[in-house]
N, C-alpha and C. Protein backbone atom coordinates (compact mmCIF):
# COMPACT_ATOMS: atom_id res chain seq x y z
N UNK A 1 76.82 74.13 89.39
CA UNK A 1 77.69 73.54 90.36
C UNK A 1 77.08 72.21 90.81
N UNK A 2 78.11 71.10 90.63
CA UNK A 2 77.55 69.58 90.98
C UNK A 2 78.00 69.21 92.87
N UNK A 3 77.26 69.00 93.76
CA UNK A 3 77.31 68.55 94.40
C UNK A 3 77.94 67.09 94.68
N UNK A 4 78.66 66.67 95.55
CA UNK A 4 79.14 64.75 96.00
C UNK A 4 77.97 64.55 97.44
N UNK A 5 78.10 62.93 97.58
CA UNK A 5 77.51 63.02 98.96
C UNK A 5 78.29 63.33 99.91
N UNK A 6 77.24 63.75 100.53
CA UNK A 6 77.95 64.43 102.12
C UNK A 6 78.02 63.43 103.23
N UNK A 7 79.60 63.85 104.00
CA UNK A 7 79.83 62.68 105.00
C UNK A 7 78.95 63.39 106.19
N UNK A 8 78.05 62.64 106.73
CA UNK A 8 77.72 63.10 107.76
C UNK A 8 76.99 62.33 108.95
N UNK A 9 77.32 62.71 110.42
CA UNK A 9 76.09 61.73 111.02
C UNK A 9 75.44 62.43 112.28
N UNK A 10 73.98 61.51 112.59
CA UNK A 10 73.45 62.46 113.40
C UNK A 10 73.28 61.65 114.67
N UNK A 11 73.60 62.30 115.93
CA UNK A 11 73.91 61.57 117.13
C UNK A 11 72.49 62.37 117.96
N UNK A 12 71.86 60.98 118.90
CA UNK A 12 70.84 61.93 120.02
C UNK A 12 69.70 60.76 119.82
N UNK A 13 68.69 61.50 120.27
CA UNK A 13 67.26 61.16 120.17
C UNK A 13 66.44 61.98 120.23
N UNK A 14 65.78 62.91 121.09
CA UNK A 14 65.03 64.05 121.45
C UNK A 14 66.09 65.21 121.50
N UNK A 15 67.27 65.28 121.69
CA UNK A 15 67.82 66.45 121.21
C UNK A 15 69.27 66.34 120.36
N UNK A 16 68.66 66.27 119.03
CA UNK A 16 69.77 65.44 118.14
C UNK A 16 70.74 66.67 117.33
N UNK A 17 71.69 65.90 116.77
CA UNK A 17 73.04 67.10 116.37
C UNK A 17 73.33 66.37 115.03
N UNK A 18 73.34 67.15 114.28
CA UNK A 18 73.78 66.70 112.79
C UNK A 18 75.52 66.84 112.70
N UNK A 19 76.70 65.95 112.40
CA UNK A 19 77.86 66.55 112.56
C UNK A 19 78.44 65.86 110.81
N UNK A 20 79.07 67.34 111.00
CA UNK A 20 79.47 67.37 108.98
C UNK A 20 80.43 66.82 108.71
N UNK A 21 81.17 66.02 108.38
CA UNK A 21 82.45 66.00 107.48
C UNK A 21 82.84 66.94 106.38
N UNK A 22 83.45 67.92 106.61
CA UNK A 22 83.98 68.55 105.30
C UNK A 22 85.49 68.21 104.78
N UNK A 23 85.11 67.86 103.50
CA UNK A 23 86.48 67.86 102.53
C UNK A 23 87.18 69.34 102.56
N UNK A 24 88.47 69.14 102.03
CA UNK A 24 88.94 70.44 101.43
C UNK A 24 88.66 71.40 100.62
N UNK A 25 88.12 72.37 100.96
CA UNK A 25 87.28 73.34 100.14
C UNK A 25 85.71 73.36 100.03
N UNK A 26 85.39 72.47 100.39
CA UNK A 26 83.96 72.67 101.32
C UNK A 26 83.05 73.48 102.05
N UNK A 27 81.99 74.26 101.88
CA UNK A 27 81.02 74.89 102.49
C UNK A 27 80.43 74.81 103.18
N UNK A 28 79.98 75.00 104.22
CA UNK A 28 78.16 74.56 104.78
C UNK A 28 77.38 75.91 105.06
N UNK A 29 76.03 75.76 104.59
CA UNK A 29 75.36 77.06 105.05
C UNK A 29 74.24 76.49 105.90
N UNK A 30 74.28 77.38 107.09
CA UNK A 30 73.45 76.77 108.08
C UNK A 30 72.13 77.92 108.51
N UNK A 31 71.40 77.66 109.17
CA UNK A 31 70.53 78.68 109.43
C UNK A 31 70.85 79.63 110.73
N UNK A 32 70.77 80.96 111.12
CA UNK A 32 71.44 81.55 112.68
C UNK A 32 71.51 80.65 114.10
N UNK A 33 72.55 80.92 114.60
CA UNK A 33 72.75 79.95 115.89
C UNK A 33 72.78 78.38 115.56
N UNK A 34 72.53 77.77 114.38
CA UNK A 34 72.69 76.29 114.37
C UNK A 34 73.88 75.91 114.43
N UNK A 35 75.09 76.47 114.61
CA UNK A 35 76.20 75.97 114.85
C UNK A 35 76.96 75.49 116.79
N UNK A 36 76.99 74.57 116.63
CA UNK A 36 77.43 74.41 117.90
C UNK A 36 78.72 73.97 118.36
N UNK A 37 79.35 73.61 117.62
CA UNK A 37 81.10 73.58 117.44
C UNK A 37 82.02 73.40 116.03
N UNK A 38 83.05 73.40 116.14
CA UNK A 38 83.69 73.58 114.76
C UNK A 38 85.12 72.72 115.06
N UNK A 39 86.10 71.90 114.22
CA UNK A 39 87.66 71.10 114.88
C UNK A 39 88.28 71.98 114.38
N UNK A 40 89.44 71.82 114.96
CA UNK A 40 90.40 72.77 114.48
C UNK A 40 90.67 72.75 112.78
N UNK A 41 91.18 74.20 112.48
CA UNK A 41 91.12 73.82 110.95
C UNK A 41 90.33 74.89 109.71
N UNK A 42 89.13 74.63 110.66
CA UNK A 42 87.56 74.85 110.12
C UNK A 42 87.92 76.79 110.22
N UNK A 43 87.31 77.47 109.34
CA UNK A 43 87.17 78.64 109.61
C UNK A 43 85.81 79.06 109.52
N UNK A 44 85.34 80.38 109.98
CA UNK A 44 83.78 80.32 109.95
C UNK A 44 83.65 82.14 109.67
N UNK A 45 82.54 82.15 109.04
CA UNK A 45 82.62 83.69 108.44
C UNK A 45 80.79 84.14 108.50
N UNK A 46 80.47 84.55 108.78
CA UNK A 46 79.20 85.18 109.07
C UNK A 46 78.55 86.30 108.37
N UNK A 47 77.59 85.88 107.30
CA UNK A 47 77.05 86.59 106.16
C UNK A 47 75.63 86.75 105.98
N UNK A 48 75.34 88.21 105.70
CA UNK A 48 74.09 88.12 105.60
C UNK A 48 73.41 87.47 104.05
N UNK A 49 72.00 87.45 104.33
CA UNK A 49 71.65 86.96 103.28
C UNK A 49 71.22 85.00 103.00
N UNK A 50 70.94 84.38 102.17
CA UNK A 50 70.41 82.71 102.33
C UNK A 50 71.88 82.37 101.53
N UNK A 51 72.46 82.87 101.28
CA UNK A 51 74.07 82.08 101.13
C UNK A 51 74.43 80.98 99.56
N UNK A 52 73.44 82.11 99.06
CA UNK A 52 73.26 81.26 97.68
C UNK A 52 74.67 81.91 96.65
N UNK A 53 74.63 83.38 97.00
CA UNK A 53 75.90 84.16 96.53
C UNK A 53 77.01 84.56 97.13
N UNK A 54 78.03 84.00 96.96
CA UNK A 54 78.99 84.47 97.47
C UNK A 54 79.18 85.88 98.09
N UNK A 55 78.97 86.89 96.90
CA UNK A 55 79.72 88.36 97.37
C UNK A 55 78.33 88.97 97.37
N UNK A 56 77.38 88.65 97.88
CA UNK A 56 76.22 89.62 97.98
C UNK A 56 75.96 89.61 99.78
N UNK A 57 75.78 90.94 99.67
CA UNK A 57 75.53 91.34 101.12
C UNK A 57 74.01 92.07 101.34
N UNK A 58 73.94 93.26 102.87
CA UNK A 58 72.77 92.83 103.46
C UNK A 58 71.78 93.75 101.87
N UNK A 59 72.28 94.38 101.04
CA UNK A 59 71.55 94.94 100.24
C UNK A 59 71.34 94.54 98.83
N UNK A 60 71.91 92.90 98.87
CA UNK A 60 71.33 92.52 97.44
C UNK A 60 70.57 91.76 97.38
């Protein structure tokens, strides 16, 4: 799977926020609690595991 660059920018100084642009059909895997808002649109799904596989859960 080929990756594009990612739209993104980061606002702050000492307590800074990375904010994503996602295209249509787009991913992001983030690490627990790093999410701090989402625009309308966006759906969000919560999986165990480093998010490298789709359909693997807390026992693969």
């Amino acid at each position: 799977m080929k990756s594009h660059e990612i739209d993104y920018r980061i606002f702050g100084d000492d307590m800074q926020v990375v904010e994503i642009e996602l295209d249509p059909g787009e991913t992001v895997i983030a690490e627990a609690g790093a999410m701090n808002w989402m625009g309308e649109g966006i759906g969000f799904e919560a999986r165990m595991g480093d998010g490298s596989r789709q359909t693997s859960g807390i026992f693969d």
